[in-house]
N, C-alpha and C. Protein backbone atom coordinates (compact mmCIF):
# COMPACT_ATOMS: atom_id res chain seq x y z
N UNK A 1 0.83 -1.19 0.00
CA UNK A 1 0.00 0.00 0.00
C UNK A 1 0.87 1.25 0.00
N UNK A 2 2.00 1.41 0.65
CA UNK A 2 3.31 2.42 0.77
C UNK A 2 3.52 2.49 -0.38
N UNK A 3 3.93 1.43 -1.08
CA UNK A 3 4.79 1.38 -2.64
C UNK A 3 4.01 1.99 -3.23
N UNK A 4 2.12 1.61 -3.86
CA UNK A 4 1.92 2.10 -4.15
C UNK A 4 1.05 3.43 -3.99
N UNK A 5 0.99 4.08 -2.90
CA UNK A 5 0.63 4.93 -2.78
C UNK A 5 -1.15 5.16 -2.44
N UNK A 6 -1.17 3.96 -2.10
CA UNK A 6 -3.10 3.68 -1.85
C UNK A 6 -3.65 3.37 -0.78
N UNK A 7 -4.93 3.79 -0.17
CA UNK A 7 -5.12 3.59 0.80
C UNK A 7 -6.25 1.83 1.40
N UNK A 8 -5.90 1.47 0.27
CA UNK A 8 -6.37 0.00 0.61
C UNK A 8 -6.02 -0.89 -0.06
N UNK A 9 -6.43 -2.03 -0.05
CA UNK A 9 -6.12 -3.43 -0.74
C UNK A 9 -7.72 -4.13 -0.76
N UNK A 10 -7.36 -4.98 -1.61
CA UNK A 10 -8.57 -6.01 -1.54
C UNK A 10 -7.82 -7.04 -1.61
N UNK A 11 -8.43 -8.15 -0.51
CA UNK A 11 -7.50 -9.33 -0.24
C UNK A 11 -8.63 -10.45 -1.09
N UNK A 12 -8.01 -11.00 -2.25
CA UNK A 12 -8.74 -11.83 -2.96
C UNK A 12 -8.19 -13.20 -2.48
N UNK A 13 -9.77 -14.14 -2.19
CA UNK A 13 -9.70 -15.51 -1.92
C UNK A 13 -10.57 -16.17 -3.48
N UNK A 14 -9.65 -16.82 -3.90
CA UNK A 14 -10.01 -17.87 -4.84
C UNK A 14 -10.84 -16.59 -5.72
N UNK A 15 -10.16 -15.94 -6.31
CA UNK A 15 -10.30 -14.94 -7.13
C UNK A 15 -11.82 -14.22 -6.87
N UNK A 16 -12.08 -14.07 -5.90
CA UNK A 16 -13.05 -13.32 -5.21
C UNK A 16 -12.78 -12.28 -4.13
N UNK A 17 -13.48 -10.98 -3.91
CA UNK A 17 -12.98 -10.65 -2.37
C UNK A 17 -13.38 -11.03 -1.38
N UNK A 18 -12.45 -11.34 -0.43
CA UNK A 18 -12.57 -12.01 1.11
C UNK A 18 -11.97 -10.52 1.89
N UNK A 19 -11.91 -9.91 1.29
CA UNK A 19 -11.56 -9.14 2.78
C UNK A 19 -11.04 -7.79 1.86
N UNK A 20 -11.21 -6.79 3.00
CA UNK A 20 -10.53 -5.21 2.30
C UNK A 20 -9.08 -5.29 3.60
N UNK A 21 -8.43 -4.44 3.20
CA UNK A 21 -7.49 -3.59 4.40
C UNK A 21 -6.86 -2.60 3.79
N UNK A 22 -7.70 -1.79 4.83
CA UNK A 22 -7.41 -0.20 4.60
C UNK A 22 -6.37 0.72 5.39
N UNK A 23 -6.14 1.61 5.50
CA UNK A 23 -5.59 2.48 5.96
C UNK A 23 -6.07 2.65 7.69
N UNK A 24 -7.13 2.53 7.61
CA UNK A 24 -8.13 2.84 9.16
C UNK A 24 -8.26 1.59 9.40
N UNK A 25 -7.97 0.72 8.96
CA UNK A 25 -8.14 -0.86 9.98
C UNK A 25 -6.50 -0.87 10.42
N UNK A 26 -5.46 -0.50 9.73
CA UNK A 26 -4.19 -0.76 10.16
C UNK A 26 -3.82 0.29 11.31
N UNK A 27 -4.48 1.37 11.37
CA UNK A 27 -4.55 2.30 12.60
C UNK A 27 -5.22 1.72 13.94
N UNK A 28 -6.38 1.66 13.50
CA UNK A 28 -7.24 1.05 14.52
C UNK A 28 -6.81 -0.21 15.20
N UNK A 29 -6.77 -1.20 14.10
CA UNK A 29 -6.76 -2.69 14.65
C UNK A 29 -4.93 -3.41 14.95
N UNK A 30 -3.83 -2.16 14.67
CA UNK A 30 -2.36 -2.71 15.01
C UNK A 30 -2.27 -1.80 15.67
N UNK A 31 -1.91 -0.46 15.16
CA UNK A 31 -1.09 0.80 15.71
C UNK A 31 -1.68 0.70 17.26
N UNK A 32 -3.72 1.31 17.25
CA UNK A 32 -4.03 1.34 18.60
C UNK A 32 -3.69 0.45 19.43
N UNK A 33 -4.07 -0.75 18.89
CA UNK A 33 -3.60 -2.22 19.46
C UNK A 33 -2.57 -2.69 20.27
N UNK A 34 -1.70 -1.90 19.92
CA UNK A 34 0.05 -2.40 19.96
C UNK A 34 0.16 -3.39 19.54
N UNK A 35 -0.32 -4.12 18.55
CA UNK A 35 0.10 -4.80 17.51
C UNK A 35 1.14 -5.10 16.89
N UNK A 36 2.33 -6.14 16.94
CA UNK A 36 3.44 -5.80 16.24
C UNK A 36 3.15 -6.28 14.89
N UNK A 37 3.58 -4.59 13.78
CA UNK A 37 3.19 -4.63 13.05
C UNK A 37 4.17 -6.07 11.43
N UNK A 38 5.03 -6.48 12.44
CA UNK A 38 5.94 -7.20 10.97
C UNK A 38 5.63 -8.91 11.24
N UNK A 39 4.99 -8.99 12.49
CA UNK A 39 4.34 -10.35 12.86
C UNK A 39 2.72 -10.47 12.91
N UNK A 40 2.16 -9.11 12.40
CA UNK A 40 0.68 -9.32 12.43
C UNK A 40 0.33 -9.52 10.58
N UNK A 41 -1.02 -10.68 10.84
CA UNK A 41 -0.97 -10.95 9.27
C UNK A 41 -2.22 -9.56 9.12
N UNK A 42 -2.21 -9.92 7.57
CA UNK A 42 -3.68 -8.98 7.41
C UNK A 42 -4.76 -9.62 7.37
N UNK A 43 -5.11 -10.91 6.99
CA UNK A 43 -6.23 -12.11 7.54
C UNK A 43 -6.37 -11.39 9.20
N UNK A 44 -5.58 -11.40 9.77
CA UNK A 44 -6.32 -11.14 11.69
C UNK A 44 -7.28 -9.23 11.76
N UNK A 45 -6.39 -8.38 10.65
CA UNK A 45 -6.65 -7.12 11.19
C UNK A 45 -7.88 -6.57 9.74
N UNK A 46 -7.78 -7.33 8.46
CA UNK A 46 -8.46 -6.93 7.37
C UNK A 46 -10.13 -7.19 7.73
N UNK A 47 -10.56 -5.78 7.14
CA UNK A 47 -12.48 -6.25 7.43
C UNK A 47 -12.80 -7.22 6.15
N UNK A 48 -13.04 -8.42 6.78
CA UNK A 48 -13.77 -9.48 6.42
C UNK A 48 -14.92 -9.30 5.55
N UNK A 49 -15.08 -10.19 4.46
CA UNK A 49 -16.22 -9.80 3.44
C UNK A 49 -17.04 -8.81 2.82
N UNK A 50 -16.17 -7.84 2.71
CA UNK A 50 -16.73 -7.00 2.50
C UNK A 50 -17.75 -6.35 1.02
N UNK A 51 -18.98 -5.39 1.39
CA UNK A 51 -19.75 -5.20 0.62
C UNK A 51 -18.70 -4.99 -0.19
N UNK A 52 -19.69 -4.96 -1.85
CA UNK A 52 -18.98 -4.62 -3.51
C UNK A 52 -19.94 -4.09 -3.99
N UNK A 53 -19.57 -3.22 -5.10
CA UNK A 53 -20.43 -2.98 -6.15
C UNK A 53 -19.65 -3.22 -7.37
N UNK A 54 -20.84 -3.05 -8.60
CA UNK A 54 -20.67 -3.68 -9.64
C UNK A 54 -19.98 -2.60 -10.39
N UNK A 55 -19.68 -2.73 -11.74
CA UNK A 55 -19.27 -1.75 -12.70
C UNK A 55 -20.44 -0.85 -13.28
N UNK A 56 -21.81 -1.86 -12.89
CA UNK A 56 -23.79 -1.78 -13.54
C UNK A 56 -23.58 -0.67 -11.94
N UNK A 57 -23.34 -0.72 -10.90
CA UNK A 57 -23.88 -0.21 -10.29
C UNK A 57 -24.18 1.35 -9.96
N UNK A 58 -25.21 1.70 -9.81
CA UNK A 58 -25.30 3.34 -9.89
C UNK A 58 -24.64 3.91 -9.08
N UNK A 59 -24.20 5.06 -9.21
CA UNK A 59 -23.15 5.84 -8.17
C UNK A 59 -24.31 6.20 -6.95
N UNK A 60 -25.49 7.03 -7.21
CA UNK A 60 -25.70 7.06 -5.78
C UNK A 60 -26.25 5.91 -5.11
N UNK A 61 -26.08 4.73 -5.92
CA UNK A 61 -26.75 3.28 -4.77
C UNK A 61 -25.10 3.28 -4.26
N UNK A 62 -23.93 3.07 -4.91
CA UNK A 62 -22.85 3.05 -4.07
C UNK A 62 -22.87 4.07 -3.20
N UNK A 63 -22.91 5.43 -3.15
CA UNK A 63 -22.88 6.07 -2.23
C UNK A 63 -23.50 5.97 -1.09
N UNK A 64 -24.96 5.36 -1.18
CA UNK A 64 -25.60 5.35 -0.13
C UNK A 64 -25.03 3.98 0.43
N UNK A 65 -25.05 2.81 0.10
CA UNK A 65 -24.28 1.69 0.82
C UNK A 65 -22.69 2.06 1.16
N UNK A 66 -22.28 2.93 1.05
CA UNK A 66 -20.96 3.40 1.90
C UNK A 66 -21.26 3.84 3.11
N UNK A 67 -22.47 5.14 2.62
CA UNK A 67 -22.74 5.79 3.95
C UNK A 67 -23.89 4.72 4.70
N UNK A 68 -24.39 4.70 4.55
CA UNK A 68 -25.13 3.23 5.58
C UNK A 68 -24.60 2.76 6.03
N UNK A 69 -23.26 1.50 5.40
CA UNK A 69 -22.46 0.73 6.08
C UNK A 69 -21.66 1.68 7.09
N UNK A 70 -20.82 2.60 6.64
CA UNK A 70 -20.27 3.40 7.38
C UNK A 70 -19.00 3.50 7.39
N UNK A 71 -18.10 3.29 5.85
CA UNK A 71 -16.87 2.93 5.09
C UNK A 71 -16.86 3.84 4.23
N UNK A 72 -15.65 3.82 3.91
CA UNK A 72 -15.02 4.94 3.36
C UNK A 72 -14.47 4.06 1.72
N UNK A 73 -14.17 2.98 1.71
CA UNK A 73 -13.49 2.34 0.66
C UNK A 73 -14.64 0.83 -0.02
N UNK A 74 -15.09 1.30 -0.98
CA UNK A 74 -16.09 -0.11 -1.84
C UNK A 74 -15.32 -0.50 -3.08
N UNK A 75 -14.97 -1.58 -2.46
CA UNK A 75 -14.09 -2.38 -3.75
C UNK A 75 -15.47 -2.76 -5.23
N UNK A 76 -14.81 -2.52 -6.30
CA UNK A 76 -16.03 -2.25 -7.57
C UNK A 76 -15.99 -3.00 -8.56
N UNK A 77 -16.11 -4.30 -8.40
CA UNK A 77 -16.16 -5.22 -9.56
C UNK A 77 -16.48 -4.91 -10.72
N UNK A 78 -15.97 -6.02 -11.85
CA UNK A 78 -16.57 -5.83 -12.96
C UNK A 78 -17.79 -7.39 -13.23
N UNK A 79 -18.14 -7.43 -14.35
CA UNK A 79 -18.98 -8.08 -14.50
C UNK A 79 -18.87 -9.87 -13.89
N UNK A 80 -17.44 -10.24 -14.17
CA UNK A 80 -17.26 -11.70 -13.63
C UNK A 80 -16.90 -11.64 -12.32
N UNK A 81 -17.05 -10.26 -11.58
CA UNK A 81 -16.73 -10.42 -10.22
C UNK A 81 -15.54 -10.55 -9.97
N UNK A 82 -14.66 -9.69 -10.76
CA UNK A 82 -12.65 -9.86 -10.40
C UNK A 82 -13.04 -8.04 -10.03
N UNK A 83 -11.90 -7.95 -9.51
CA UNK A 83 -11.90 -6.16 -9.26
C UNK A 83 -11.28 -5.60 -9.68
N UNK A 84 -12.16 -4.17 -10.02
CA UNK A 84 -11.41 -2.92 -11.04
C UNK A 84 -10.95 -2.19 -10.50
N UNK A 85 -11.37 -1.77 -9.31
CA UNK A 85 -10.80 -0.64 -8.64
C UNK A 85 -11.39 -1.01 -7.16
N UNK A 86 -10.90 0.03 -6.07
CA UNK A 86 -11.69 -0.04 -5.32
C UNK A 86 -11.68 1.93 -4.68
N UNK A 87 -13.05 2.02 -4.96
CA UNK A 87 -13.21 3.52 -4.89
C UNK A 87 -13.03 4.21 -3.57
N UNK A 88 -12.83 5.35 -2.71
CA UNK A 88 -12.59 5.86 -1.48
C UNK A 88 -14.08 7.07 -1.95
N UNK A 89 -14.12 7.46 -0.36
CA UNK A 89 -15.44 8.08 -0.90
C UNK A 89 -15.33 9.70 -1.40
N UNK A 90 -14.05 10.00 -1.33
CA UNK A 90 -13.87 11.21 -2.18
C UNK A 90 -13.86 11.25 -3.52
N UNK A 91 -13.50 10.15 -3.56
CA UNK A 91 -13.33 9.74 -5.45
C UNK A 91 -14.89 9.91 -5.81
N UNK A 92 -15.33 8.65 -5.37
CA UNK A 92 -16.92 8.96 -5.54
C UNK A 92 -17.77 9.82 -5.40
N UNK A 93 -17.32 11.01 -4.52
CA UNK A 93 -18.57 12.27 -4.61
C UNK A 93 -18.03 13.09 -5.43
N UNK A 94 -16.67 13.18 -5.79
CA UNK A 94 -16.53 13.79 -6.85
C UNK A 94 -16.82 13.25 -8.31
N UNK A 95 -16.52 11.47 -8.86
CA UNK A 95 -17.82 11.52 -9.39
C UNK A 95 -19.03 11.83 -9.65
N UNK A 96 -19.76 11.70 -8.38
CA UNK A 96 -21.33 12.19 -8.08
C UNK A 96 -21.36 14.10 -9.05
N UNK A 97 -20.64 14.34 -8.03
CA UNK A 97 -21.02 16.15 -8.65
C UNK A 97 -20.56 16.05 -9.79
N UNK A 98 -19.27 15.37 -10.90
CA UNK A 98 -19.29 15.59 -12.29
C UNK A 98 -20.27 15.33 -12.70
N UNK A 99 -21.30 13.99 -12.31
CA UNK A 99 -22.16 13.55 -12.99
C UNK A 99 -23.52 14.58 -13.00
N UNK A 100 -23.42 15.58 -12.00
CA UNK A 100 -24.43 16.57 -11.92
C UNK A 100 -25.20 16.74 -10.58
N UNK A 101 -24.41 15.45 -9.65
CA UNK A 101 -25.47 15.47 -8.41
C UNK A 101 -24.56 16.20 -7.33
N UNK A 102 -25.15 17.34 -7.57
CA UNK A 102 -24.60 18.68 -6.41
C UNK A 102 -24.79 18.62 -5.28
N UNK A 103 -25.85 17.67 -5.09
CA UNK A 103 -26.64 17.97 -3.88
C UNK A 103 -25.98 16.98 -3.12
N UNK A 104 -25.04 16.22 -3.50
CA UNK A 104 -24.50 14.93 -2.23
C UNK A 104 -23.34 15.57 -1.46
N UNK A 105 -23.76 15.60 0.09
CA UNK A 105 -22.72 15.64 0.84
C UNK A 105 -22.81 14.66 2.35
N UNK A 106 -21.30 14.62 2.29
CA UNK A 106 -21.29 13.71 3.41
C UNK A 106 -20.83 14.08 5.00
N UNK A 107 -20.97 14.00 5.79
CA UNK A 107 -21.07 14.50 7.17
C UNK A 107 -20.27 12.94 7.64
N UNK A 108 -19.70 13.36 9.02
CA UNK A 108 -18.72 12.38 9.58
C UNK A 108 -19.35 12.56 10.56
């Protein structure tokens, strides 16, 4: 994630996702923890199964299942279910407003 400069991963099981690890699970679940970080795997600290959306899927249904769930990062399949990206939610509201929807904002 250092190398490349991103704030998550998607941990693929049997070419599916099994798990995200983000930036805020490695804070939360090592750093706070005292966790040592070069003997902890990411299977123990990565959020487990996490929601997806599709490439079909509409931006504000992703938006609203971010903010519902209460995540910042939705990994975004494509049609056979391998992953294209996985979006952060700045990316996505700035999508949103190119696409014309002014009116989305998000509150913490």
């Amino acid at each position: 994630m250092l190398e490349l400069k991103v704030s998550s991963a998607v941990v693929a099981i049997e070419n599916k996702p099994g798990g995200i690890l983000t930036s805020r699970d490695i804070l939360m679940r090592v750093i706070a923890q005292n966790l040592p970080p070069e003997s902890t795997t990411v299977e123990k600290v990565m959020t487990q199964s996490p929601e997806c959306a599709t490439v079909d899927t509409p931006i504000l249904d992703a938006l609203h299942t971010m903010h519902d769930g209460n995540f910042l990062h939705l990994p975004v399949l494509d049609r056979g279910w391998k992953q294209c990206r996985s979006w952060i939610r700045g990316d996505i509201c700035h999508d949103a407003e190119v696409l014309g929807f002014s009116n989305v904002h998000w509150t913490s």
